[in-house]
N, C-alpha and C. Protein backbone atom coordinates (compact mmCIF):
# COMPACT_ATOMS: atom_id res chain seq x y z
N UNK A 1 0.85 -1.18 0.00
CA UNK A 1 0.00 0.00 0.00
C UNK A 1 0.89 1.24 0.00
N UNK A 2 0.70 2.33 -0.76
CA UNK A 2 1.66 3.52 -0.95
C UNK A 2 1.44 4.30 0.35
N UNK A 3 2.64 5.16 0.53
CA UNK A 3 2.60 5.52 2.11
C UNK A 3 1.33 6.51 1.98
N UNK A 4 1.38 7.67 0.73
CA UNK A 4 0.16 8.55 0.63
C UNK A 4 -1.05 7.71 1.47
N UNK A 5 -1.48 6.49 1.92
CA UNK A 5 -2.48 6.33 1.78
C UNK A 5 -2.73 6.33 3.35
N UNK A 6 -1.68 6.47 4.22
CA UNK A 6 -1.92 6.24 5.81
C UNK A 6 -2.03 8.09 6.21
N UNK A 7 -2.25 7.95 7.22
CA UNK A 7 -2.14 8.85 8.11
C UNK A 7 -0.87 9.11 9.20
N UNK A 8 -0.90 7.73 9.55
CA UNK A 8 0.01 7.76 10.67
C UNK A 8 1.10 6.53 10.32
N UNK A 9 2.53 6.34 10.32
CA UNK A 9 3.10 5.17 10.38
C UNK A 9 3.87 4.75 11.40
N UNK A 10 3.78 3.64 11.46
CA UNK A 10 4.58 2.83 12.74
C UNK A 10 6.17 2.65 12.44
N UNK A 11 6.76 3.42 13.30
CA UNK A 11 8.19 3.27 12.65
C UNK A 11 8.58 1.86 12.90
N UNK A 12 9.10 0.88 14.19
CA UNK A 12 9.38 -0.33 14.54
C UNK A 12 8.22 -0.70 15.17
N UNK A 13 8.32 -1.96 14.78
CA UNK A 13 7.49 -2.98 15.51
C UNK A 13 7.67 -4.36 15.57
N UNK A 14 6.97 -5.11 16.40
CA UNK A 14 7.18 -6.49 16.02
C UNK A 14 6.31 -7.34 16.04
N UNK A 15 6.54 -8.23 14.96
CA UNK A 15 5.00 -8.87 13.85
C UNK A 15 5.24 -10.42 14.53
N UNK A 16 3.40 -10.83 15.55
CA UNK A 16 3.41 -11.80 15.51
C UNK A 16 4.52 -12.07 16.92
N UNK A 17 4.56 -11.38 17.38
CA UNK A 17 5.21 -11.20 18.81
C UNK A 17 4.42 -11.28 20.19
N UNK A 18 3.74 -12.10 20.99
CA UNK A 18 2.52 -11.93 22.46
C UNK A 18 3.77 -10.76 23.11
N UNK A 19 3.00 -9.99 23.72
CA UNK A 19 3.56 -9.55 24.76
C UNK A 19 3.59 -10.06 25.80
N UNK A 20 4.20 -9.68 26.91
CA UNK A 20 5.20 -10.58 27.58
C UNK A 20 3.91 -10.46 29.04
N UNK A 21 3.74 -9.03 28.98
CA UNK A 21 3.12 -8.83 30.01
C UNK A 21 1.43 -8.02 29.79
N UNK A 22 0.56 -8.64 30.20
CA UNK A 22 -0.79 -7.96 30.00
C UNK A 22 -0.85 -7.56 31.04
N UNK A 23 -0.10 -6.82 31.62
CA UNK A 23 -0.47 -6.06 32.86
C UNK A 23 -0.57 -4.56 32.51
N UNK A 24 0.33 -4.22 31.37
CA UNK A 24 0.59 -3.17 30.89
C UNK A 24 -0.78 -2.90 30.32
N UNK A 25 -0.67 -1.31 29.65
CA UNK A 25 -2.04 -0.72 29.09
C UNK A 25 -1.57 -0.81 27.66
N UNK A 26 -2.69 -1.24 26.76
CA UNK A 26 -2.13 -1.07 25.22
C UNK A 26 -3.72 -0.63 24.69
N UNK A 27 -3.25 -0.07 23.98
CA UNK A 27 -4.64 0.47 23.09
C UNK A 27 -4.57 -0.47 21.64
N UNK A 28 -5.87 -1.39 22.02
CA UNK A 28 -6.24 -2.09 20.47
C UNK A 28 -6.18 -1.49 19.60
N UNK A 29 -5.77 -1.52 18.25
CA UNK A 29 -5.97 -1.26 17.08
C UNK A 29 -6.83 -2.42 16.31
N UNK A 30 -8.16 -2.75 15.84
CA UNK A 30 -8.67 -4.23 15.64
C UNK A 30 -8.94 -3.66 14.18
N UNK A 31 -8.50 -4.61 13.17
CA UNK A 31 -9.02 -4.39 11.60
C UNK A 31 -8.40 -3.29 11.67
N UNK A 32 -7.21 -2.97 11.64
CA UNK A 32 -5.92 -2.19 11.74
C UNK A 32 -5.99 -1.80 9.68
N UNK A 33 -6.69 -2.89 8.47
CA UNK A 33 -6.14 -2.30 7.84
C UNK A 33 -7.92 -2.15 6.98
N UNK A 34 -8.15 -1.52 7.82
CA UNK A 34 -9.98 -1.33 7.49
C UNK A 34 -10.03 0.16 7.47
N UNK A 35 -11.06 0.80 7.28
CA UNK A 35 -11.54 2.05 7.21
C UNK A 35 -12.48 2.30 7.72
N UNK A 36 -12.84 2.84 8.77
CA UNK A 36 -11.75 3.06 10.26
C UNK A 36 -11.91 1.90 11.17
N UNK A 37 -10.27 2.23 11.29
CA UNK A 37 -10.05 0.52 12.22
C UNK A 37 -11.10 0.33 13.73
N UNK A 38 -10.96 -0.68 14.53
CA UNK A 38 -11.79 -0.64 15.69
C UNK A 38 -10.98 -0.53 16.70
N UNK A 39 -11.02 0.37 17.81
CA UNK A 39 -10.09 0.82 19.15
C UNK A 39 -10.32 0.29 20.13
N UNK A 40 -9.67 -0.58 21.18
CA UNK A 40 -10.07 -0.60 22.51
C UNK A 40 -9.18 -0.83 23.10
N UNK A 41 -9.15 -0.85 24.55
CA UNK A 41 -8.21 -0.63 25.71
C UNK A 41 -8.19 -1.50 26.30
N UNK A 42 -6.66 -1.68 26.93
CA UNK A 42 -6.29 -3.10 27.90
C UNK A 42 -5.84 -2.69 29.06
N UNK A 43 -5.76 -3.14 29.86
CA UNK A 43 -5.19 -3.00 31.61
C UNK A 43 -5.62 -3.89 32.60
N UNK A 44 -4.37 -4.07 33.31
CA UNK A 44 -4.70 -5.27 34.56
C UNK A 44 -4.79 -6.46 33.72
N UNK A 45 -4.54 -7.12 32.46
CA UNK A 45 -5.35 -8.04 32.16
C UNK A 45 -6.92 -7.82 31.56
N UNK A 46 -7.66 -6.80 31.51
CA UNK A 46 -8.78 -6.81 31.27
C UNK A 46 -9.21 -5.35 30.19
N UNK A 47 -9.62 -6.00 28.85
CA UNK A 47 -10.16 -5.39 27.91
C UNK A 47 -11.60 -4.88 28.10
N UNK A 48 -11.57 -3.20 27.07
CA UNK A 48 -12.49 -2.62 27.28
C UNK A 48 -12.77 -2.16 25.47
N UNK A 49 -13.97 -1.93 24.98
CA UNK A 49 -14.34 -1.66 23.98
C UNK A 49 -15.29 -1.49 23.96
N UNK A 50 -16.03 -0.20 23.07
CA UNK A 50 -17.16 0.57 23.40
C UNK A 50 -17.48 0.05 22.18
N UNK A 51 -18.76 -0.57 21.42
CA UNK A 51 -19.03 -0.90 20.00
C UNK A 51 -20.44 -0.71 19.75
N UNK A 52 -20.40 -0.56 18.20
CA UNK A 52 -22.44 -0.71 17.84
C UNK A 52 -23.25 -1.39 19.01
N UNK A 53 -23.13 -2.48 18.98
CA UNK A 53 -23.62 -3.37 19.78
C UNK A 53 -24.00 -3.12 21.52
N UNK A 54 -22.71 -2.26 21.96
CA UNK A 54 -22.75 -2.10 23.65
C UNK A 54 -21.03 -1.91 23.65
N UNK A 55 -21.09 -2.56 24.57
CA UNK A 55 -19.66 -2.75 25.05
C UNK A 55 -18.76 -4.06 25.59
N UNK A 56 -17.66 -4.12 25.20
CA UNK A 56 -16.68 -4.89 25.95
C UNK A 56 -16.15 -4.39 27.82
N UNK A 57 -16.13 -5.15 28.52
CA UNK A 57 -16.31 -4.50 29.51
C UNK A 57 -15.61 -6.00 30.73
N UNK A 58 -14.21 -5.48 30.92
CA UNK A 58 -13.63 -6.69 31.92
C UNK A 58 -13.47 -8.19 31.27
N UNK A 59 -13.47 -7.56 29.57
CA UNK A 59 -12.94 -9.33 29.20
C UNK A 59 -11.24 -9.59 29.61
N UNK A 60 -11.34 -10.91 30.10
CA UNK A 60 -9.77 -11.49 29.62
C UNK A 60 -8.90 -11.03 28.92
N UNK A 61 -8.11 -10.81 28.79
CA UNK A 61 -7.04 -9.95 27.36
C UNK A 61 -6.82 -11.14 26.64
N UNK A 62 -6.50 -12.13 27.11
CA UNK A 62 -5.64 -13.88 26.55
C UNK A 62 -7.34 -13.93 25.66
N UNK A 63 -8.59 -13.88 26.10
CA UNK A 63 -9.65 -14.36 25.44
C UNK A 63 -9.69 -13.34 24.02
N UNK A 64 -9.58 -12.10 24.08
CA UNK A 64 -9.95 -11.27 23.21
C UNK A 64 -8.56 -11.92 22.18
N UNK A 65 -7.41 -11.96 22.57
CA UNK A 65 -6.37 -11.97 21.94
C UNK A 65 -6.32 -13.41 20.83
N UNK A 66 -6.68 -14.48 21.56
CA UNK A 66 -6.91 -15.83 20.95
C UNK A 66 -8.00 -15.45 20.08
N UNK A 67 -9.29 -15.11 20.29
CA UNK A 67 -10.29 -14.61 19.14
C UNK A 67 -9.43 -14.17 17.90
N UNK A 68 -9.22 -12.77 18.30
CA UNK A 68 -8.64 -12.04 17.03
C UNK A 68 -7.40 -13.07 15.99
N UNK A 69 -6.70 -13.75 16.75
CA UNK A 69 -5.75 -14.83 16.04
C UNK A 69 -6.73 -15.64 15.17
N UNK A 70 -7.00 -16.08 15.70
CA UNK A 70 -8.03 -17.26 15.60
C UNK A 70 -9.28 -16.91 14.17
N UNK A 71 -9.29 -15.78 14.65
CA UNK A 71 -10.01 -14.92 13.24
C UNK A 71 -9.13 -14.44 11.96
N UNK A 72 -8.26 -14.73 12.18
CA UNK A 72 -7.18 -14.11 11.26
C UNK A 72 -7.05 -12.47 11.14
N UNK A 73 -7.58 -11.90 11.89
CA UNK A 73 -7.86 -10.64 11.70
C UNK A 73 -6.33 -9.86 12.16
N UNK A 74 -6.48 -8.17 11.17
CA UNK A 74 -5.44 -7.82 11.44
C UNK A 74 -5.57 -7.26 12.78
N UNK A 75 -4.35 -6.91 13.71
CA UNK A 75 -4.36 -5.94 14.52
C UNK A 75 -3.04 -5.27 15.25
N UNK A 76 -3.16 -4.42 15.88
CA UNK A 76 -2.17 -3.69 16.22
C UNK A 76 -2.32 -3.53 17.65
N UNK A 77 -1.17 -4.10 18.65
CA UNK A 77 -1.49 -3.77 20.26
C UNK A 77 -0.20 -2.32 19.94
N UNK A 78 -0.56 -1.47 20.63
CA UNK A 78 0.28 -0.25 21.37
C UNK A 78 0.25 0.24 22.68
N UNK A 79 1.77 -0.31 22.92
CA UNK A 79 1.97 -0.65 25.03
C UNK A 79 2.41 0.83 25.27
N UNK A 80 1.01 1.37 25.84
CA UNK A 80 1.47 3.07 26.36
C UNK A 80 2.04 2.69 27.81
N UNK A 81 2.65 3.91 28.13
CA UNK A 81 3.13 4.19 29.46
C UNK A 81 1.87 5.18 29.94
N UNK A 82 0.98 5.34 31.14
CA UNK A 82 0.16 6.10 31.85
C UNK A 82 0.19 5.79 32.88
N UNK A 83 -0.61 6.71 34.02
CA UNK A 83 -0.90 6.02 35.65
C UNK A 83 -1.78 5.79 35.85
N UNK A 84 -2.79 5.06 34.91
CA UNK A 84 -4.09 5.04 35.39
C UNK A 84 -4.25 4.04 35.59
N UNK A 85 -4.99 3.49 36.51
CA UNK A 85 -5.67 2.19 37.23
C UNK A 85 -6.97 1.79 36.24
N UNK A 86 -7.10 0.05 36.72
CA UNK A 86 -8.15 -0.82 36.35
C UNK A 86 -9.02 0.10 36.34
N UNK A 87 -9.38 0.93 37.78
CA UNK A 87 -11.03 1.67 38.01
C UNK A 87 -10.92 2.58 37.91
N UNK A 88 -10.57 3.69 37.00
CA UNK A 88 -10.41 4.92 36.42
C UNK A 88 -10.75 4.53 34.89
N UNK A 89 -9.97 3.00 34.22
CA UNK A 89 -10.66 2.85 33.05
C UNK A 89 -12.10 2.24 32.76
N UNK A 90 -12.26 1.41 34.31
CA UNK A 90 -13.66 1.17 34.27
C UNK A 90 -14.48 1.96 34.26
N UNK A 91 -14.74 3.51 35.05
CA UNK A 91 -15.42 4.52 35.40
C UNK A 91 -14.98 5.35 33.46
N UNK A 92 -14.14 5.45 33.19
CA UNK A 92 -14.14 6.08 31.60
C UNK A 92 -15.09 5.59 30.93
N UNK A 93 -14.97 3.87 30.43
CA UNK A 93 -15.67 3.23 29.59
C UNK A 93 -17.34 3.54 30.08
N UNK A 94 -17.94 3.81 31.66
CA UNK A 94 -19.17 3.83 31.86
C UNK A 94 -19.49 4.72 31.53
N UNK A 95 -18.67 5.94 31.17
CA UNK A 95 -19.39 6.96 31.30
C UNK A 95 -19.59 6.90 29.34
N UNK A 96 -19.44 6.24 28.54
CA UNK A 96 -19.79 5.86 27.03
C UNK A 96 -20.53 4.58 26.91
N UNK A 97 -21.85 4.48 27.23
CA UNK A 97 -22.27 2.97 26.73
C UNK A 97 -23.23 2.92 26.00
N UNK A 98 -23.08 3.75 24.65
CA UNK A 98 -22.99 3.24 23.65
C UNK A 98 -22.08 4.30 22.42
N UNK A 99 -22.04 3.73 21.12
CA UNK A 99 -21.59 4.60 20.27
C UNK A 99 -22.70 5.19 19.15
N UNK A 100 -22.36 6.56 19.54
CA UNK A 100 -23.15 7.89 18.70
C UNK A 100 -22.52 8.29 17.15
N UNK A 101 -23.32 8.89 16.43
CA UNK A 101 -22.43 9.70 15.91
C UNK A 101 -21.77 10.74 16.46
N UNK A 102 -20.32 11.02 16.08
CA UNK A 102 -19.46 12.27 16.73
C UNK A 102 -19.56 12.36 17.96
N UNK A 103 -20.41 11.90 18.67
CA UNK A 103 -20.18 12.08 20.05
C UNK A 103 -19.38 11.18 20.77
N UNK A 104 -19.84 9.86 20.87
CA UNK A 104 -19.37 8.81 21.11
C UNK A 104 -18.26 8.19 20.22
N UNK A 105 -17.52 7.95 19.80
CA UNK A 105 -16.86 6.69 18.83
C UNK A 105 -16.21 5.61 19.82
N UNK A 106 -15.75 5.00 19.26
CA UNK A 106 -15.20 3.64 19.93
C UNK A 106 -13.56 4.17 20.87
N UNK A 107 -13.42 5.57 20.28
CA UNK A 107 -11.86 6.15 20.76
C UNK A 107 -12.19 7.17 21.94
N UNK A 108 -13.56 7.07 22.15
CA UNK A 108 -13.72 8.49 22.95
C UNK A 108 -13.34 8.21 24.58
N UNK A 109 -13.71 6.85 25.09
CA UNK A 109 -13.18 6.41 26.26
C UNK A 109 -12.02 6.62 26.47
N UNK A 110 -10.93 6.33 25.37
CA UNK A 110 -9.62 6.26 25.54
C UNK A 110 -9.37 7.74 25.80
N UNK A 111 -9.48 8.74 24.56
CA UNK A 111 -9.38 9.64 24.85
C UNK A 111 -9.47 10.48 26.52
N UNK A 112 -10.21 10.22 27.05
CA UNK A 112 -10.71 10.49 28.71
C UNK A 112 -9.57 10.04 29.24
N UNK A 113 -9.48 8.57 28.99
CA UNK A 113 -8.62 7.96 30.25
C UNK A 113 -7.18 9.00 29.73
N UNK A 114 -6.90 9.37 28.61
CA UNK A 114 -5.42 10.41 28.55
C UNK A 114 -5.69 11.55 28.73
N UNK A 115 -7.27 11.96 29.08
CA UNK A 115 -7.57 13.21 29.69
C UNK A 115 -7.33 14.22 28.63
N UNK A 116 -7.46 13.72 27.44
CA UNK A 116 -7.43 14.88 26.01
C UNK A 116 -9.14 14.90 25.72
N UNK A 117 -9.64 16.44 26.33
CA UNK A 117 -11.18 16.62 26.02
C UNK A 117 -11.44 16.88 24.26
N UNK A 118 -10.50 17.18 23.49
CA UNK A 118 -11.17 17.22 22.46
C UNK A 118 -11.78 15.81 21.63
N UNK A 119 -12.84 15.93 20.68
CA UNK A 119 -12.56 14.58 19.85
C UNK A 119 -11.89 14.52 19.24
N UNK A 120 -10.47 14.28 19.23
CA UNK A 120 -9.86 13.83 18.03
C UNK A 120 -9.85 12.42 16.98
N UNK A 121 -9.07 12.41 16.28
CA UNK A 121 -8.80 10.62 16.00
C UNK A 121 -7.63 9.89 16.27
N UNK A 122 -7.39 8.57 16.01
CA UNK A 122 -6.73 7.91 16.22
C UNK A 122 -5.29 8.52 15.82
N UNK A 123 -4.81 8.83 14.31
CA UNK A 123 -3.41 9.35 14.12
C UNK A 123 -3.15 10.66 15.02
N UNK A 124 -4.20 11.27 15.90
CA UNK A 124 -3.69 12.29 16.24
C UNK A 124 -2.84 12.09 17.74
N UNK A 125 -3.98 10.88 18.37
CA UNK A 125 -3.61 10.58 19.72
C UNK A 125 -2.15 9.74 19.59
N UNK A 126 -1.99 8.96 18.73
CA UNK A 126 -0.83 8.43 18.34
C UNK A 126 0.58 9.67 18.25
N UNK A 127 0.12 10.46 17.83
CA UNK A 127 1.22 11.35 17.60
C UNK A 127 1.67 12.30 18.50
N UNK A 128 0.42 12.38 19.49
CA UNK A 128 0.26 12.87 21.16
C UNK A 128 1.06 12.46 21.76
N UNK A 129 0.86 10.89 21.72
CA UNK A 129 1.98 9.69 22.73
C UNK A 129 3.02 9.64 22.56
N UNK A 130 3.19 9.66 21.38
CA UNK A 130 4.80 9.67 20.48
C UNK A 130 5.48 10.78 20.81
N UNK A 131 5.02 11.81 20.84
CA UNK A 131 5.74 13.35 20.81
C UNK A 131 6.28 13.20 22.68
N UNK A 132 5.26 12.62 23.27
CA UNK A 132 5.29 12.41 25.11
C UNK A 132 6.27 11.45 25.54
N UNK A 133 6.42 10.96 24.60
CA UNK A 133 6.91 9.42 25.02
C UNK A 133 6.19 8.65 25.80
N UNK A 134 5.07 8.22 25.16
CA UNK A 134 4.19 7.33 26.04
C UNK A 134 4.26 6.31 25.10
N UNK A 135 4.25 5.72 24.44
CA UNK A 135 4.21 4.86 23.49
C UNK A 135 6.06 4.01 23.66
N UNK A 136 5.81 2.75 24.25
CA UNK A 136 7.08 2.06 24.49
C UNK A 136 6.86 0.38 23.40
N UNK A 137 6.31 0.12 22.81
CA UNK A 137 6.25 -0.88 22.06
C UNK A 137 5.28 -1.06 21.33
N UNK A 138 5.64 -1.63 20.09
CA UNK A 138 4.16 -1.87 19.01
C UNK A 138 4.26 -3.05 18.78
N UNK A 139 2.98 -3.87 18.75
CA UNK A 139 3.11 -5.27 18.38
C UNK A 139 1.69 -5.95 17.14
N UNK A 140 2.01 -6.35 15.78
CA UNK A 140 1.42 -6.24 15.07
C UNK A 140 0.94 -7.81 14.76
N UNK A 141 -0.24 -7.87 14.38
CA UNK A 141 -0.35 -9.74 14.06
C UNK A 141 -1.42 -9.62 13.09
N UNK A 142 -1.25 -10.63 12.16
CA UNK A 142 -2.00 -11.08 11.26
C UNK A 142 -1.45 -9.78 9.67
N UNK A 143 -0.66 -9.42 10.06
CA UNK A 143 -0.68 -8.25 8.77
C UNK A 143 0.40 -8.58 7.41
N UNK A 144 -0.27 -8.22 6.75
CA UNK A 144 0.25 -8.84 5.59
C UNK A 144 1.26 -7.64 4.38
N UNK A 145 1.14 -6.11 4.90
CA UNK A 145 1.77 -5.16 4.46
C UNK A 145 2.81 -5.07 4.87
N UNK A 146 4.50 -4.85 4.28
CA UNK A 146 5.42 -4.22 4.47
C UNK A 146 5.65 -3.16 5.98
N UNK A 147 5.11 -2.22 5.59
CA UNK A 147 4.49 -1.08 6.09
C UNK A 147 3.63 -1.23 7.19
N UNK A 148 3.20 -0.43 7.99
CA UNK A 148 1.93 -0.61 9.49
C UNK A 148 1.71 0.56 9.79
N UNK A 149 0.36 1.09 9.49
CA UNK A 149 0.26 2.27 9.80
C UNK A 149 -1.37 2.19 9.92
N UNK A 150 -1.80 3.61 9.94
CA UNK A 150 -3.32 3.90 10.04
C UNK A 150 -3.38 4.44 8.70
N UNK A 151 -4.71 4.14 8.06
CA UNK A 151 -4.51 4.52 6.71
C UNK A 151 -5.78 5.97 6.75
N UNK A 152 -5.90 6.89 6.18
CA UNK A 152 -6.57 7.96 6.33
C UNK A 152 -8.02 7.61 6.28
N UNK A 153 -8.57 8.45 6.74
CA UNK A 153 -10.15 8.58 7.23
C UNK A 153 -10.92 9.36 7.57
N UNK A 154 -12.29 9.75 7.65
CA UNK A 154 -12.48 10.99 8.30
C UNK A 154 -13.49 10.48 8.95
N UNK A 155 -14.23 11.90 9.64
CA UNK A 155 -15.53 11.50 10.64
C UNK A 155 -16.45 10.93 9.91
N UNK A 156 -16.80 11.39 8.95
CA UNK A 156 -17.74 10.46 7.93
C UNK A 156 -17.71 9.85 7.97
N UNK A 157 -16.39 8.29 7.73
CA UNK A 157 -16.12 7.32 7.56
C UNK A 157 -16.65 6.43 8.90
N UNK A 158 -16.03 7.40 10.16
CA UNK A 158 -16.60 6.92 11.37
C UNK A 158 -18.15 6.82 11.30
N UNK A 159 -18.74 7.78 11.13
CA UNK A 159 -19.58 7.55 11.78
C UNK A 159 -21.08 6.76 10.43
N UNK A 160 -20.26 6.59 9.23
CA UNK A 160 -21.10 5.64 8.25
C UNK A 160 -20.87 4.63 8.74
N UNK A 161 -19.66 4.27 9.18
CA UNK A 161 -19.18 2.85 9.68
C UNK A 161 -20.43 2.41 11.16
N UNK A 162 -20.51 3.64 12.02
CA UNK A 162 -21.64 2.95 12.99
C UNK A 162 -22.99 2.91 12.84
N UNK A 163 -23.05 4.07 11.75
CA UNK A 163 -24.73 3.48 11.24
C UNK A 163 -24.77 2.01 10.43
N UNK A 164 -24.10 1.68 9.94
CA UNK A 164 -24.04 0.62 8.86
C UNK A 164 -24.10 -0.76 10.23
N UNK A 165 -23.40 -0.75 11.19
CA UNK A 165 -23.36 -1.61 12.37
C UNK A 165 -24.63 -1.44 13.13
N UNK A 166 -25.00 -0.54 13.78
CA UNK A 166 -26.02 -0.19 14.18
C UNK A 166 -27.50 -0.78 13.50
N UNK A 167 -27.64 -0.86 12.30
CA UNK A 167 -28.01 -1.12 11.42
C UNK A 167 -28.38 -2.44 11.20
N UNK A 168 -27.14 -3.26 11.09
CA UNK A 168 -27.16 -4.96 10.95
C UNK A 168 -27.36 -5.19 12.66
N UNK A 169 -26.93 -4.58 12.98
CA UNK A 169 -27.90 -4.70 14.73
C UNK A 169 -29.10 -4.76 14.90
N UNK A 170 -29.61 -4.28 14.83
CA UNK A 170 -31.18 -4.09 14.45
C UNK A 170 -32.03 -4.73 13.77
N UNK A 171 -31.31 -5.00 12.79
CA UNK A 171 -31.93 -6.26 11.88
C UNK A 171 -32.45 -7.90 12.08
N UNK A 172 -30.92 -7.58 12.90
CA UNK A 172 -30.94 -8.95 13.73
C UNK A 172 -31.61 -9.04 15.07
N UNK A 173 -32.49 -8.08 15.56
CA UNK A 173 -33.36 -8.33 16.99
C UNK A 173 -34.71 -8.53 16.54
């Protein structure tokens, strides 16, 4: 894929690597090479993700992680450095249960827990961490590009992407 086409790129990483420790916080990247990828948060061992559907809320990390393998799906873990506790990200994720347009997205929890009130997107918070040095390891699986990056997008994209989910949600009740 030509670089024009990302937003953001991952300088090092390592493909197909578990991390060592799920104690650490990493922000999911899920369908890493989709438009727009899906975000969620790890700590203590326990995943959080705000989606069409509801939410992820105190899964296993090893369970979410075996899924996504197991699915072949692409994704991207990124092991930030922060001080925030299990129940600061639990109390973030409650205060989003569900996803809106523009109000909500699947990144807006995260956003909170780094205490950045604007909405931004994903390449921006990435470049937040990076510039901070919060960002200490990238770990990539299932990807089949050279290259690892976020590929460009806009709010539109977001928020067609949750009507279109929202949508096959509904269908199915």
């Amino acid at each position: 894929m030509e670089s024009s086409t990302y937003n953001y790129l991952f300088e090092s990483f390592s493909v197909d690597v578990k991390p060592e420790n799920w104690d650490s916080s990493f922000i999911w990247i899920i369908h890493s090479n989709k438009i727009p990828p899906h975000i969620g948060f790890s700590i203590d061992d326990s995943y959080f993700s705000l989606k069409a559907t509801g939410s992820d809320f105190n899964l296993p990390v090893n369970r979410v992680f075996n899924s996504l393998k197991a699915k072949k799906c692409e994704f991207i873990l990124v092991e930030v450095l922060h001080e925030n506790r299990l129940n600061q990200v639990q109390e973030a994720f409650k205060k989003y249960p569900v996803l809106s347009h523009q109000n909500n997205t699947c990144l807006s929890p995260i956003l909170n827990i780094f205490e950045i009130r604007n909405q931004i997107m994903l390449p921006d918070l990435l470049r937040i961490l990076e510039k901070n040095q919060l960002i200490s390891s990238i770990f990539a699986f299932n990807v089949t590009e050279s290259k690892l990056g976020i590929m460009q997008y806009s709010q539109s994209d977001i928020d067609d992407r949750i009507e279109k989910l929202q949508r096959v949600t509904r269908r199915k009740s």
